[in-house]
PDB file of N, CA and C in Angstrom:
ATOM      1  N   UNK A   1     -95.755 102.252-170.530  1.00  0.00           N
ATOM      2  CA  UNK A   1     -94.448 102.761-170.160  1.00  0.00           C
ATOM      3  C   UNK A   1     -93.567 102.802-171.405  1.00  0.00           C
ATOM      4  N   UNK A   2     -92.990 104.227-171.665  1.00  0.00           N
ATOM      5  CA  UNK A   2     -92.205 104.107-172.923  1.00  0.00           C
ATOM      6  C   UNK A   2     -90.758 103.043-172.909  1.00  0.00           C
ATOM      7  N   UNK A   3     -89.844 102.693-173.537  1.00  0.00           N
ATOM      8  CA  UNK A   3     -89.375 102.017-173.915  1.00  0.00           C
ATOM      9  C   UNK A   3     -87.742 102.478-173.348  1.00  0.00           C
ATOM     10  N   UNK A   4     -87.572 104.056-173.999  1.00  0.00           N
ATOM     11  CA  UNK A   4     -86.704 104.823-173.190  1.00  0.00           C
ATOM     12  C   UNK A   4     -87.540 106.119-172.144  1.00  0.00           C
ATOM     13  N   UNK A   5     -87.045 106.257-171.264  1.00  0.00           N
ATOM     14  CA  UNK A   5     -87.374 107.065-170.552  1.00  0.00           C
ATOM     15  C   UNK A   5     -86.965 108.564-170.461  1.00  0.00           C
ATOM     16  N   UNK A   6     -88.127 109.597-170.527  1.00  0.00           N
ATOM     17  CA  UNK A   6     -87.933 110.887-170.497  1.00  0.00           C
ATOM     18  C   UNK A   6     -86.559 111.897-170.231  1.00  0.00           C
ATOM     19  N   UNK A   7     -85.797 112.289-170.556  1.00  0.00           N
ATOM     20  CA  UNK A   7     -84.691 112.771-170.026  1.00  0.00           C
ATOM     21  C   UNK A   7     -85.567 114.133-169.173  1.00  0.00           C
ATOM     22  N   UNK A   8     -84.499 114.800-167.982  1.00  0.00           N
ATOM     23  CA  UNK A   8     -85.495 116.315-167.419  1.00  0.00           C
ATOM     24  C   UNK A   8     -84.672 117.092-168.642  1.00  0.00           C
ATOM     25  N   UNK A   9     -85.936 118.216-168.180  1.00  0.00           N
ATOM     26  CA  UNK A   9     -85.698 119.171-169.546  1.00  0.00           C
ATOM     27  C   UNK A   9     -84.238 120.369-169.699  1.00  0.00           C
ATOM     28  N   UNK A  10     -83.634 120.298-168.652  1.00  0.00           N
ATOM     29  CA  UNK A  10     -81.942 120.418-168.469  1.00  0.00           C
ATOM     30  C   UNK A  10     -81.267 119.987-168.631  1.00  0.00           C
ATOM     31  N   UNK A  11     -81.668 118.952-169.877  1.00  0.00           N
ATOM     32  CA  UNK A  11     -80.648 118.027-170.154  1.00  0.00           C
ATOM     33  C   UNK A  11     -79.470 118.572-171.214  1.00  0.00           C
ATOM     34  N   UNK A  12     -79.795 118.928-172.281  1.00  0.00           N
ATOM     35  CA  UNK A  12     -79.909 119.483-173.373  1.00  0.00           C
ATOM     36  C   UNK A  12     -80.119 121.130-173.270  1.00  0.00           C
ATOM     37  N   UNK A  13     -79.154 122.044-172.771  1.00  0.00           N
ATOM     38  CA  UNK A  13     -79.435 123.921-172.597  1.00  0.00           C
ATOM     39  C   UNK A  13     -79.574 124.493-173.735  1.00  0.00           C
ATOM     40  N   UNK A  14     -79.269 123.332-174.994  1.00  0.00           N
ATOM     41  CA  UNK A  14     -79.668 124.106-176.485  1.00  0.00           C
ATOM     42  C   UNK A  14     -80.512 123.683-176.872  1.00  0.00           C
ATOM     43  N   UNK A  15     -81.674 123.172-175.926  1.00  0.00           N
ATOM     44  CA  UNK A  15     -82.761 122.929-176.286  1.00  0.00           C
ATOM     45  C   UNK A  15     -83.947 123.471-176.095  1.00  0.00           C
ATOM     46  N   UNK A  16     -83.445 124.710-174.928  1.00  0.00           N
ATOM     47  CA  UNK A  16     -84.261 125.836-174.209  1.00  0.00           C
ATOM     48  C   UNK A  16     -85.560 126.028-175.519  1.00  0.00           C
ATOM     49  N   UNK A  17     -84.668 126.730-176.399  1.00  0.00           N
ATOM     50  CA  UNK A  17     -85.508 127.475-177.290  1.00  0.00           C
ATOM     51  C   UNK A  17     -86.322 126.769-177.655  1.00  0.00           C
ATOM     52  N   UNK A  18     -86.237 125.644-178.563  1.00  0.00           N
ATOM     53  CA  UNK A  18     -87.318 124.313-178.767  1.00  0.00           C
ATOM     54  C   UNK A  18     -88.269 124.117-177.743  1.00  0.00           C
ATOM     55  N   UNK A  19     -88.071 124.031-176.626  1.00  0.00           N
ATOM     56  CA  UNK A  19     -88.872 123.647-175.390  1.00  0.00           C
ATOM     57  C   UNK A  19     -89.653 124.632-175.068  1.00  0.00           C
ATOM     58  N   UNK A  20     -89.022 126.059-175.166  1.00  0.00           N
ATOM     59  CA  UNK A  20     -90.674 127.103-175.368  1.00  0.00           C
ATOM     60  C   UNK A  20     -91.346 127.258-176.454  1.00  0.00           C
ATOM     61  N   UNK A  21     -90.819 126.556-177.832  1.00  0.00           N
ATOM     62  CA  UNK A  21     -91.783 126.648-178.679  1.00  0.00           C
ATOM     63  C   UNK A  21     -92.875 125.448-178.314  1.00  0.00           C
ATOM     64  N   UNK A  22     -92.926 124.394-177.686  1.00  0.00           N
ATOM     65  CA  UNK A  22     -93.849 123.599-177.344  1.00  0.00           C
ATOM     66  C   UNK A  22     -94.525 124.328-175.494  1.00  0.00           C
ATOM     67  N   UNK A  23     -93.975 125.085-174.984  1.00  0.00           N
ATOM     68  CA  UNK A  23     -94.722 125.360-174.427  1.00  0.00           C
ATOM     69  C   UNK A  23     -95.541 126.566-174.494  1.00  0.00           C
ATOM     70  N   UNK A  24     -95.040 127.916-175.090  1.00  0.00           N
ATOM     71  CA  UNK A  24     -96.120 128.447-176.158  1.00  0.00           C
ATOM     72  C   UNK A  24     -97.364 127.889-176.632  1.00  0.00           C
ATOM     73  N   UNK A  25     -97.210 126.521-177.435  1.00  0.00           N
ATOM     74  CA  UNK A  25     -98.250 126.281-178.148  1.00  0.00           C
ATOM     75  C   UNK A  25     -99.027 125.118-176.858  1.00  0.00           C
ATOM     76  N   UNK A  26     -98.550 124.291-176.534  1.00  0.00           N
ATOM     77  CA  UNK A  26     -99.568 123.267-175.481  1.00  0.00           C
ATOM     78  C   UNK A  26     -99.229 123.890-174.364  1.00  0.00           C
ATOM     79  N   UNK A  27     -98.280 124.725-173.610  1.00  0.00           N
ATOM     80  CA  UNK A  27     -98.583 124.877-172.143  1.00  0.00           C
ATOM     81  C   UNK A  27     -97.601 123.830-171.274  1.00  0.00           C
ATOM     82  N   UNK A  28     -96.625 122.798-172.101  1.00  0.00           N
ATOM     83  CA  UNK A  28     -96.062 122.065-171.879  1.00  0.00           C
ATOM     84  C   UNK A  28     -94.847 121.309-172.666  1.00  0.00           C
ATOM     85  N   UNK A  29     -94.214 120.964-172.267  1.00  0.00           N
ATOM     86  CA  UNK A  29     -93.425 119.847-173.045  1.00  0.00           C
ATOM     87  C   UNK A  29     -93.757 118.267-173.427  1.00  0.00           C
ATOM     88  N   UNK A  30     -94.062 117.707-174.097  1.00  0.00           N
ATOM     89  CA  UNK A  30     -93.802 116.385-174.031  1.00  0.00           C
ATOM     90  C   UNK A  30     -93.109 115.582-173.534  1.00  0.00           C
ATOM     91  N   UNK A  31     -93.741 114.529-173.208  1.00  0.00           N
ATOM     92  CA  UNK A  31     -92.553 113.622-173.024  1.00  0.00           C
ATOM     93  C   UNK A  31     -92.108 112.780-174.018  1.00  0.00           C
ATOM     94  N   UNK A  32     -93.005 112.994-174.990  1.00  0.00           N
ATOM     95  CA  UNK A  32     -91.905 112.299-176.863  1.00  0.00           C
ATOM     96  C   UNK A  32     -90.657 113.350-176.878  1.00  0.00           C
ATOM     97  N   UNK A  33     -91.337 114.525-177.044  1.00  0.00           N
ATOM     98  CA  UNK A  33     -90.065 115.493-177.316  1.00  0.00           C
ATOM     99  C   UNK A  33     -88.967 115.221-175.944  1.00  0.00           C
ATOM    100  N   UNK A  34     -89.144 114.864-174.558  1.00  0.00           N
ATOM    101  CA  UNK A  34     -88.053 114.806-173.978  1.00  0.00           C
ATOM    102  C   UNK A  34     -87.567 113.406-173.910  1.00  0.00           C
ATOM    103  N   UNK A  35     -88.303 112.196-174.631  1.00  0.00           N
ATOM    104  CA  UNK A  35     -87.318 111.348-175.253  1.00  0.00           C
ATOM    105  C   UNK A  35     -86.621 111.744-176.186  1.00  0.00           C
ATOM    106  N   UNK A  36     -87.201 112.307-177.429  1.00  0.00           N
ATOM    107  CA  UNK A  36     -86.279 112.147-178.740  1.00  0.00           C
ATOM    108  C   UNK A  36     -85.377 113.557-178.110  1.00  0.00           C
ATOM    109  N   UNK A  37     -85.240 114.122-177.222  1.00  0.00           N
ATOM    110  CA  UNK A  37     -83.963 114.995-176.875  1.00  0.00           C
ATOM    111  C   UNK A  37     -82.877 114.362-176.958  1.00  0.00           C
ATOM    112  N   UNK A  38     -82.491 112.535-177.194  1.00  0.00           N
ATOM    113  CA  UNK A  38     -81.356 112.176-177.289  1.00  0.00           C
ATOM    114  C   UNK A  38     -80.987 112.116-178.517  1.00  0.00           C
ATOM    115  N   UNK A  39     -81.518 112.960-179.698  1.00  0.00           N
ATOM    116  CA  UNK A  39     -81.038 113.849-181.083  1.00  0.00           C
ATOM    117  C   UNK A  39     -81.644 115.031-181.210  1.00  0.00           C
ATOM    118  N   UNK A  40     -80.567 115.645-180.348  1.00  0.00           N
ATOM    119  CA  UNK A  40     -81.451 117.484-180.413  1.00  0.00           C
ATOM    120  C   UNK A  40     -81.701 118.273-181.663  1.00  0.00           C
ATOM    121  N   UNK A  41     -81.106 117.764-183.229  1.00  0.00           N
ATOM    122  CA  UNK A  41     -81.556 118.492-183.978  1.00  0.00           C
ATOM    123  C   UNK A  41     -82.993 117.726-184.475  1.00  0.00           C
ATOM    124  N   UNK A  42     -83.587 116.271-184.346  1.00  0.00           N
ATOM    125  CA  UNK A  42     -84.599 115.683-184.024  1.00  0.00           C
ATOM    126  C   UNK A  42     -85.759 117.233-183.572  1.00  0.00           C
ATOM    127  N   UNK A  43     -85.121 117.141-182.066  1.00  0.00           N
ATOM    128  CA  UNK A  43     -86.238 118.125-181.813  1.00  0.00           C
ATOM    129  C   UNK A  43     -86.430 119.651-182.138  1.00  0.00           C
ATOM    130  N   UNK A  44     -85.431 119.639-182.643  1.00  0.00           N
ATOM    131  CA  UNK A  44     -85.397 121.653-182.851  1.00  0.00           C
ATOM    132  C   UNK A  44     -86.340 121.497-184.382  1.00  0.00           C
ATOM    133  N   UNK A  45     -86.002 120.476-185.472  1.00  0.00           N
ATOM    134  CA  UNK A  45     -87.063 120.234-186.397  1.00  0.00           C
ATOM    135  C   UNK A  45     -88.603 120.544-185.839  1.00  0.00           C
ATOM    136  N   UNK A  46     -88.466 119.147-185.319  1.00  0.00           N
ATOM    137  CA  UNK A  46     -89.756 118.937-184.417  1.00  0.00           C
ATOM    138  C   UNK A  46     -90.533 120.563-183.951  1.00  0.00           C
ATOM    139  N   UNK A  47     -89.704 120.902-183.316  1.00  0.00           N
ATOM    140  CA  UNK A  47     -90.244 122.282-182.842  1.00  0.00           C
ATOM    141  C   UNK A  47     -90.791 123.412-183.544  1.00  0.00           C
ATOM    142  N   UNK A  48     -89.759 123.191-184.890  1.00  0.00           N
ATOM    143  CA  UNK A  48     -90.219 124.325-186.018  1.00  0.00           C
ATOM    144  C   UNK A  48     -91.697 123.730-186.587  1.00  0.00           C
ATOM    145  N   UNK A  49     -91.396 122.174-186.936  1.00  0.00           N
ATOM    146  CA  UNK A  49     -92.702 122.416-187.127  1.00  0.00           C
ATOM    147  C   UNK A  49     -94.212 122.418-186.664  1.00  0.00           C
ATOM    148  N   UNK A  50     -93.982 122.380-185.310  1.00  0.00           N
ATOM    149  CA  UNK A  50     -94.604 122.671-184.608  1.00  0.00           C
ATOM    150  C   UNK A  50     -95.213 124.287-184.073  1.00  0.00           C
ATOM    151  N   UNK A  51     -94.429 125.305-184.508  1.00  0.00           N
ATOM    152  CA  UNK A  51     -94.524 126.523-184.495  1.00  0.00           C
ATOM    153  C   UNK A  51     -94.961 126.650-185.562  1.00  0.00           C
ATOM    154  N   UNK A  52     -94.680 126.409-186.808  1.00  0.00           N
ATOM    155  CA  UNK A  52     -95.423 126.499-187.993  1.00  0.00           C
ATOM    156  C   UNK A  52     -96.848 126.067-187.815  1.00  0.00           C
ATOM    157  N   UNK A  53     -97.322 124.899-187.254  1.00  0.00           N
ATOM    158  CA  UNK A  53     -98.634 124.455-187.721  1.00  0.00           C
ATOM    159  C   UNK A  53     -99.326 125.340-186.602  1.00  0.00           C
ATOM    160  N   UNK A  54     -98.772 125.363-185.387  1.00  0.00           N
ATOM    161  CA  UNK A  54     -99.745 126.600-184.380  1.00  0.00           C
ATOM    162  C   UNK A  54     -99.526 128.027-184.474  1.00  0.00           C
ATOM    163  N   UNK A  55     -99.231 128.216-185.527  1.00  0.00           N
ATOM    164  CA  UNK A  55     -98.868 129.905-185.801  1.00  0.00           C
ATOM    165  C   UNK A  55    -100.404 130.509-185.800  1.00  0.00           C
ATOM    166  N   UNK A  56    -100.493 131.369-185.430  1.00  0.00           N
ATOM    167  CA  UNK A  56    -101.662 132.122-184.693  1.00  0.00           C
ATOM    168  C   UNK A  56    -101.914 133.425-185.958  1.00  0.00           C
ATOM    169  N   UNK A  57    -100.614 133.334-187.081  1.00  0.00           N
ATOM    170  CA  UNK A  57    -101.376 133.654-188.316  1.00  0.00           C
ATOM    171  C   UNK A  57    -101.778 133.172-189.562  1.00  0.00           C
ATOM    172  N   UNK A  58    -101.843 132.244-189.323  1.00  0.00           N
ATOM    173  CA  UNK A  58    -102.434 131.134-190.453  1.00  0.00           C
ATOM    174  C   UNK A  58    -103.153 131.386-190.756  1.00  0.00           C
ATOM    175  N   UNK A  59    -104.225 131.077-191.870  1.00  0.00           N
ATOM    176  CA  UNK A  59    -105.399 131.290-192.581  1.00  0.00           C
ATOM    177  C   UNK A  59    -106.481 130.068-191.532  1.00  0.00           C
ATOM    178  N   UNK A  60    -106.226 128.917-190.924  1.00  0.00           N
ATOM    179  CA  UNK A  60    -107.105 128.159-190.187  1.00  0.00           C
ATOM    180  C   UNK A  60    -106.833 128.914-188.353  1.00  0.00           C
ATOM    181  N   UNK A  61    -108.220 128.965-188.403  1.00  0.00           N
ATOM    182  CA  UNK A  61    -107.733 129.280-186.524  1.00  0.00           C
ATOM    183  C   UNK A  61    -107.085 128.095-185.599  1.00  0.00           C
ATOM    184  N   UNK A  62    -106.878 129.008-184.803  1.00  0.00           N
ATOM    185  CA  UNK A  62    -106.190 127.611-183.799  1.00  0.00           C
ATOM    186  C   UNK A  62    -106.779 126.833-183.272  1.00  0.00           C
ATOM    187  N   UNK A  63    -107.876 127.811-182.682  1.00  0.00           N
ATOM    188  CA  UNK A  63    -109.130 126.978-181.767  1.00  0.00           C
ATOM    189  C   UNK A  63    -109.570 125.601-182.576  1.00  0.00           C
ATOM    190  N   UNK A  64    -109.707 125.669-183.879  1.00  0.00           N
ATOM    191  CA  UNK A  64    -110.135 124.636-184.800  1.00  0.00           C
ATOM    192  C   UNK A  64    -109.262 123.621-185.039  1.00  0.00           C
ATOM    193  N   UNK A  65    -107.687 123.863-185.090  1.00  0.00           N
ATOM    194  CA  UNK A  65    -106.358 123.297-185.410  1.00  0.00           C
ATOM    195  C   UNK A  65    -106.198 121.966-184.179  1.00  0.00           C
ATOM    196  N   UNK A  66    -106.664 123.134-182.817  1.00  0.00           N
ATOM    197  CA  UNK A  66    -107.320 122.271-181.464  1.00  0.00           C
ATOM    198  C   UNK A  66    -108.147 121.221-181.289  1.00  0.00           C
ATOM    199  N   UNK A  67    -109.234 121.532-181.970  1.00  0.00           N
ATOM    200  CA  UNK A  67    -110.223 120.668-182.322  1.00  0.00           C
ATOM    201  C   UNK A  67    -109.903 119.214-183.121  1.00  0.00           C
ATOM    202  N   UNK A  68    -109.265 119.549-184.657  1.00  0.00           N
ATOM    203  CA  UNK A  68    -108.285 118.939-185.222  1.00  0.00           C
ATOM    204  C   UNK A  68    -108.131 117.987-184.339  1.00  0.00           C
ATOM    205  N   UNK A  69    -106.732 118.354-183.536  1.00  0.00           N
ATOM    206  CA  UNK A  69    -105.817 117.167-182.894  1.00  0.00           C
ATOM    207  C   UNK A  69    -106.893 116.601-181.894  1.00  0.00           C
ATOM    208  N   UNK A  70    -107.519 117.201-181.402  1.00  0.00           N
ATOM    209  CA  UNK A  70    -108.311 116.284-179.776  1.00  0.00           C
ATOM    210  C   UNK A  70    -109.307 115.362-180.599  1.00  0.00           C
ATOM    211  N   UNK A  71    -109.503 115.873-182.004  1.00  0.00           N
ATOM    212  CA  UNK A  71    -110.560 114.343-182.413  1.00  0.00           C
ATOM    213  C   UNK A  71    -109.637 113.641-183.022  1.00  0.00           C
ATOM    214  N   UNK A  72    -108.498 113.899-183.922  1.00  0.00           N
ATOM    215  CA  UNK A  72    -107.475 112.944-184.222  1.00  0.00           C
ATOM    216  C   UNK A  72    -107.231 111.894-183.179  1.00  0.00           C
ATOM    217  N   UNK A  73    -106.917 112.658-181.783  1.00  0.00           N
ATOM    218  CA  UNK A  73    -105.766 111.721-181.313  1.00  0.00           C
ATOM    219  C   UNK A  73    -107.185 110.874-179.976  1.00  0.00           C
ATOM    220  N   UNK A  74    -108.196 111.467-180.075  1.00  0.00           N
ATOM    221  CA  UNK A  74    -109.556 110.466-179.678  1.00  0.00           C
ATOM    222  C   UNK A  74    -109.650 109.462-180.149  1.00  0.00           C
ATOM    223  N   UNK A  75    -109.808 109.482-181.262  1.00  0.00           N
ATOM    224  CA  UNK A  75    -110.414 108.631-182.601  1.00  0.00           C
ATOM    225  C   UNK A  75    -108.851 107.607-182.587  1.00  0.00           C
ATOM    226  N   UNK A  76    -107.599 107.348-182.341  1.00  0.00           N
ATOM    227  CA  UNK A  76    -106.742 106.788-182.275  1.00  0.00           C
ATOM    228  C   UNK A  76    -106.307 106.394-180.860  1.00  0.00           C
ATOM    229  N   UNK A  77    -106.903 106.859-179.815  1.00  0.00           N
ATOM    230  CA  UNK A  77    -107.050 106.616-178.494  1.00  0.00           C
ATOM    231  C   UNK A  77    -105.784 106.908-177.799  1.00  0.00           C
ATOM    232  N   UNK A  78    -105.186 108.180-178.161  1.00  0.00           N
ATOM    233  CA  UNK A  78    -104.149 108.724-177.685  1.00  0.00           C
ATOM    234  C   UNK A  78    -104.770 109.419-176.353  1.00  0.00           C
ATOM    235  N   UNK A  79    -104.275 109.558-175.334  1.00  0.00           N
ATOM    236  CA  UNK A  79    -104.638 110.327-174.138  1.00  0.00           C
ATOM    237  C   UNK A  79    -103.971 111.756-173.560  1.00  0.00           C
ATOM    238  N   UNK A  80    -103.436 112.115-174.933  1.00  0.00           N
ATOM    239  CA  UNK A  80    -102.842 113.115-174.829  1.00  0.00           C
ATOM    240  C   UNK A  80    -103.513 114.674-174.609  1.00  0.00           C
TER     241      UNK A  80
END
């Protein structure tokens, strides 16, 4: 159980834009990103660079970028 708890994602309406750049790329929001929404320029960072590393014109594919994180966050026993 996190420590602070998730805000809903209406918390923050200038955070819209941020919040489809994470759902673009996972299909979802976090619930890190809707903790750290209690410093929204925190997440609008967050978001850019998050659009940066899943940009779909990069020189690495995504499918692989995918791969990437699911053995990263295995191998550290994240269940994300």
């Amino acid at each position: 159980m996190p420590r602070l708890a998730p805000l809903p994602r209406d918390t923050n309406p200038e955070l819209a834009e941020a919040f489809q750049a994470y759902v673009k790329s996972l299909g979802f929001v976090p619930n890190s990103v809707l903790i750290m929404q209690r410093r929204p320029k925190l997440v609008k960072a967050l978001a850019q660079l998050a659009s940066a590393i899943w940009d779909p014109q990069s020189e690495v594919p995504v499918s692989f970028k995918r791969l990437l994180a699911y053995m990263a966050s295995k191998t550290h026993g994240c269940h994300y």
